[in-house]
C-alpha atoms as a PDB file:
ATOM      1  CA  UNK A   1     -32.620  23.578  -1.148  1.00  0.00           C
ATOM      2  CA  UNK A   2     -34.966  22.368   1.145  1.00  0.00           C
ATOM      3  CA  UNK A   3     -35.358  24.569   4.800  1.00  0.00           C
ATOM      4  CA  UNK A   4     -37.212  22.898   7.593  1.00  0.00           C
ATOM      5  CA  UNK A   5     -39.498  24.522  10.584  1.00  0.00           C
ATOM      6  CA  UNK A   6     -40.393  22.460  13.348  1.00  0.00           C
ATOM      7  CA  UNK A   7     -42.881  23.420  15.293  1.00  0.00           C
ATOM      8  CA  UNK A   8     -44.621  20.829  16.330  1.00  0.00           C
ATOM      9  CA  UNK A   9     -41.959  19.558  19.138  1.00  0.00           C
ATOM     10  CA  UNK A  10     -40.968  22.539  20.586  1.00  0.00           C
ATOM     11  CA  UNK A  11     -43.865  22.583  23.109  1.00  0.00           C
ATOM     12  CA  UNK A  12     -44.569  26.130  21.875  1.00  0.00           C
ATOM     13  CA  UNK A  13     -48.372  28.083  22.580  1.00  0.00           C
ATOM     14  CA  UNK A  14     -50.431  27.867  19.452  1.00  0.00           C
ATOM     15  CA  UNK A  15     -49.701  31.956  19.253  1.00  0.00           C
ATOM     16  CA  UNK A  16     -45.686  31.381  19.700  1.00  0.00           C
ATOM     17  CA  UNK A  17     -45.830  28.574  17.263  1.00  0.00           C
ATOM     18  CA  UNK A  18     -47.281  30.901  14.287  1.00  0.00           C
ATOM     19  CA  UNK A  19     -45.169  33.570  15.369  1.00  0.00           C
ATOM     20  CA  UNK A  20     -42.037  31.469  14.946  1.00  0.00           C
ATOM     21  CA  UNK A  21     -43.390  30.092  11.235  1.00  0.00           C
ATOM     22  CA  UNK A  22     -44.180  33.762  10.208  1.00  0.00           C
ATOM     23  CA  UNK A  23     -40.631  35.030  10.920  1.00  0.00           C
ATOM     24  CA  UNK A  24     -38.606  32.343   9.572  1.00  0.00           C
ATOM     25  CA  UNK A  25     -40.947  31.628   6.393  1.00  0.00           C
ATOM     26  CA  UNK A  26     -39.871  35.575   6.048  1.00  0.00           C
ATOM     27  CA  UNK A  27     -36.855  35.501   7.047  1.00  0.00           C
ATOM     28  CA  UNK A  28     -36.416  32.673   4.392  1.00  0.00           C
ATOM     29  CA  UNK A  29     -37.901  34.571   1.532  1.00  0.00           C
ATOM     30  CA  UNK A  30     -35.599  37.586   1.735  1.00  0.00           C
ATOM     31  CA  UNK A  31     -32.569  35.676   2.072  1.00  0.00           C
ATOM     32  CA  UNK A  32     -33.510  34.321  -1.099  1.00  0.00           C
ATOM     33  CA  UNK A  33     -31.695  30.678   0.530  1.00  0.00           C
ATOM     34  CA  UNK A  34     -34.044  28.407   0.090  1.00  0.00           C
ATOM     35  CA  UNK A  35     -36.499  27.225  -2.715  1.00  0.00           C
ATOM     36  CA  UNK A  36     -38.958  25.469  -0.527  1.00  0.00           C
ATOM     37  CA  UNK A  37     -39.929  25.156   3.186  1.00  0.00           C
ATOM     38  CA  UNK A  38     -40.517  22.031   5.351  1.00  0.00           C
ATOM     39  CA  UNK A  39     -43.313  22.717   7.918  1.00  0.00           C
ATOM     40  CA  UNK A  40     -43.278  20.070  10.469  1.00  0.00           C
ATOM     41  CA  UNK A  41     -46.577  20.854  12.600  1.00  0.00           C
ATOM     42  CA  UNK A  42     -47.126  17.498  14.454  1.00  0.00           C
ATOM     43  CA  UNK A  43     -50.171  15.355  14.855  1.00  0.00           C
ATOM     44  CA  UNK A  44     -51.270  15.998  18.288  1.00  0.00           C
ATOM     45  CA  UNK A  45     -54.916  17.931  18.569  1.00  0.00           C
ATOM     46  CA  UNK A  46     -54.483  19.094  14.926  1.00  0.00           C
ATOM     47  CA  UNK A  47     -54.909  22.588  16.304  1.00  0.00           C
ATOM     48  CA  UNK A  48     -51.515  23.722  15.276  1.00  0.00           C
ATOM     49  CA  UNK A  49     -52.129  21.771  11.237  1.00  0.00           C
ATOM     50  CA  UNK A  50     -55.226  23.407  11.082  1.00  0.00           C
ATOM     51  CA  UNK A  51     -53.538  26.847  12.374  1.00  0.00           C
ATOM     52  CA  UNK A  52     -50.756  26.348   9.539  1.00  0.00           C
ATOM     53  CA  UNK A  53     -52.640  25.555   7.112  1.00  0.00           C
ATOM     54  CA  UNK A  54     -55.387  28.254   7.227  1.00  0.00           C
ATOM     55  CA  UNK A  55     -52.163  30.487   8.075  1.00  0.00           C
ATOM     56  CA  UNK A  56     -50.817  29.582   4.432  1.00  0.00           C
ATOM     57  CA  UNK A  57     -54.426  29.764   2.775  1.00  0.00           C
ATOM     58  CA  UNK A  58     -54.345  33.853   4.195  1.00  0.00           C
ATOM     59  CA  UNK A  59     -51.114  34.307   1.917  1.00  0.00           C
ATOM     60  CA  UNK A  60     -52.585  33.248  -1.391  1.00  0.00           C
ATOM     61  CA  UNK A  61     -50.248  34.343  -3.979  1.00  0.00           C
ATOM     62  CA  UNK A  62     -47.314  34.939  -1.591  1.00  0.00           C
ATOM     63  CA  UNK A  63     -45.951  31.468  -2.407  1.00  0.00           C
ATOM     64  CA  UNK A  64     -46.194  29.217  -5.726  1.00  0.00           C
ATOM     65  CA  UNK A  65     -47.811  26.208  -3.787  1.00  0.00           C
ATOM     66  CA  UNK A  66     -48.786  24.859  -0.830  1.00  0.00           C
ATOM     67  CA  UNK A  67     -47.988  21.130  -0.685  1.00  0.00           C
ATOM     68  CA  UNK A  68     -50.288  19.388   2.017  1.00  0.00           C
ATOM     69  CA  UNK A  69     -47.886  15.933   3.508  1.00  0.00           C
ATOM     70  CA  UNK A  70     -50.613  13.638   2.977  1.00  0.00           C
ATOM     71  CA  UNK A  71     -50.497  15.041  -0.847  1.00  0.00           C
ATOM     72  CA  UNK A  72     -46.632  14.896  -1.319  1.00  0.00           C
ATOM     73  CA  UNK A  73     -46.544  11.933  -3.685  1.00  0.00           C
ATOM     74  CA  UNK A  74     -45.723  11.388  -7.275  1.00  0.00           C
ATOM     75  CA  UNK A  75     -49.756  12.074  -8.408  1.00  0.00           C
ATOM     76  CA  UNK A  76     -49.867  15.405  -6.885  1.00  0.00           C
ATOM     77  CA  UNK A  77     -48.033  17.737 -10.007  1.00  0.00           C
ATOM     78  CA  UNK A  78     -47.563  20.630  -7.496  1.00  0.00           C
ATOM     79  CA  UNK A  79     -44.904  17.601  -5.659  1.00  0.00           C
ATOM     80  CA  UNK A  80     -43.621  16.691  -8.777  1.00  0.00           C
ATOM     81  CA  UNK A  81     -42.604  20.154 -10.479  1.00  0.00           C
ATOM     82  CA  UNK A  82     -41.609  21.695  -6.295  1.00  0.00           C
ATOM     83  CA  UNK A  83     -39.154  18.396  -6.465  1.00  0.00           C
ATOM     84  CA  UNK A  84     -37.526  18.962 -10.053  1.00  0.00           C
ATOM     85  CA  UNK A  85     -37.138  23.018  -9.377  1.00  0.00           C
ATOM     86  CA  UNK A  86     -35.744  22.456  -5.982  1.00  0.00           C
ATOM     87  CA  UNK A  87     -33.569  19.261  -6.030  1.00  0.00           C
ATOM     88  CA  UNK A  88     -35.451  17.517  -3.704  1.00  0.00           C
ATOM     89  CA  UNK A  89     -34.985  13.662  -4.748  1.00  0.00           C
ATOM     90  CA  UNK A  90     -34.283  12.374  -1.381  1.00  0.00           C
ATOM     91  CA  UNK A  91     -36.940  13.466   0.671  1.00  0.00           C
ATOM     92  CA  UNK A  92     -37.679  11.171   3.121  1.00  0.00           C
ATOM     93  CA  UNK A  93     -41.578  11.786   3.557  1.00  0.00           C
ATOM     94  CA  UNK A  94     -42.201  11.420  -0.393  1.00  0.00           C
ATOM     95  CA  UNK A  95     -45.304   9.455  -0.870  1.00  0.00           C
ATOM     96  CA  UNK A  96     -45.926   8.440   2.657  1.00  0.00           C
ATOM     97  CA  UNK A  97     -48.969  10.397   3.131  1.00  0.00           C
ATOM     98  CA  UNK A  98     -47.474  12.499   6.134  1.00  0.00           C
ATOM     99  CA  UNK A  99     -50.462  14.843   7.412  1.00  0.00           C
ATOM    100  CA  UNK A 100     -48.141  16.305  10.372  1.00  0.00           C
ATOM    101  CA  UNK A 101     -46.373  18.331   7.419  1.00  0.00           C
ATOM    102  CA  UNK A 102     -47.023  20.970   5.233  1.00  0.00           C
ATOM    103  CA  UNK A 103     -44.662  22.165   2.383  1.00  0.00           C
ATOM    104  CA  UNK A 104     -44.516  25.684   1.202  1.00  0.00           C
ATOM    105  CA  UNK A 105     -43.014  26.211  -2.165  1.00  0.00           C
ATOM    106  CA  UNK A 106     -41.626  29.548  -2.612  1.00  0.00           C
ATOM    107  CA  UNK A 107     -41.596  31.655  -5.688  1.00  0.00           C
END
């Protein structure tokens, strides 16, 4: 099952953004729900990616991947093996090289 967190249309501050993607990627761990986690973080200045991304790098360990958008194709193995384990064969942003996600594959 695939759980998605937008924040990159919610008009949020930069701080308010990465407070709301630290409580629900939490929230989504212990409810145990969810086997991977759509990030959508926008385009825009690419202060919120950047913020998300360095965010995810801090956690090392905490998840089994990180899964940059404009990776998320069928040559990336991290993709391939977060698909199979999670079910995720309809995934709309599969192998279009979407850099305003990030997916978080959790252990």
């Amino acid at each position: 099952m695939l759980f998605i967190i937008d924040i990159g249309h919610n008009n949020f501050s930069l701080d308010k953004a990465m407070a709301v993607l630290e409580s629900e990627v939490s929230n989504q761990i212990f409810q145990g729900g969810s086997k991977a986690i759509k990030i959508i973080h926008g385009h825009g200045s690419g202060a919120l990616k950047d913020a998300v991304r360095e965010w995810c790098a801090e956690q090392k360990g905490r998840f089994k991947a990180v899964i940059f958008g404009e990776n998320y194709d069928m040559f990336d193995k991290d993709s391939m093996d977060m698909r199979s384990d999670c079910g995720l064969p309809n995934d709309k942003d599969f192998g279009r090289r979407n850099s305003a996600i990030t997916y978080i594959w959790l252990r």
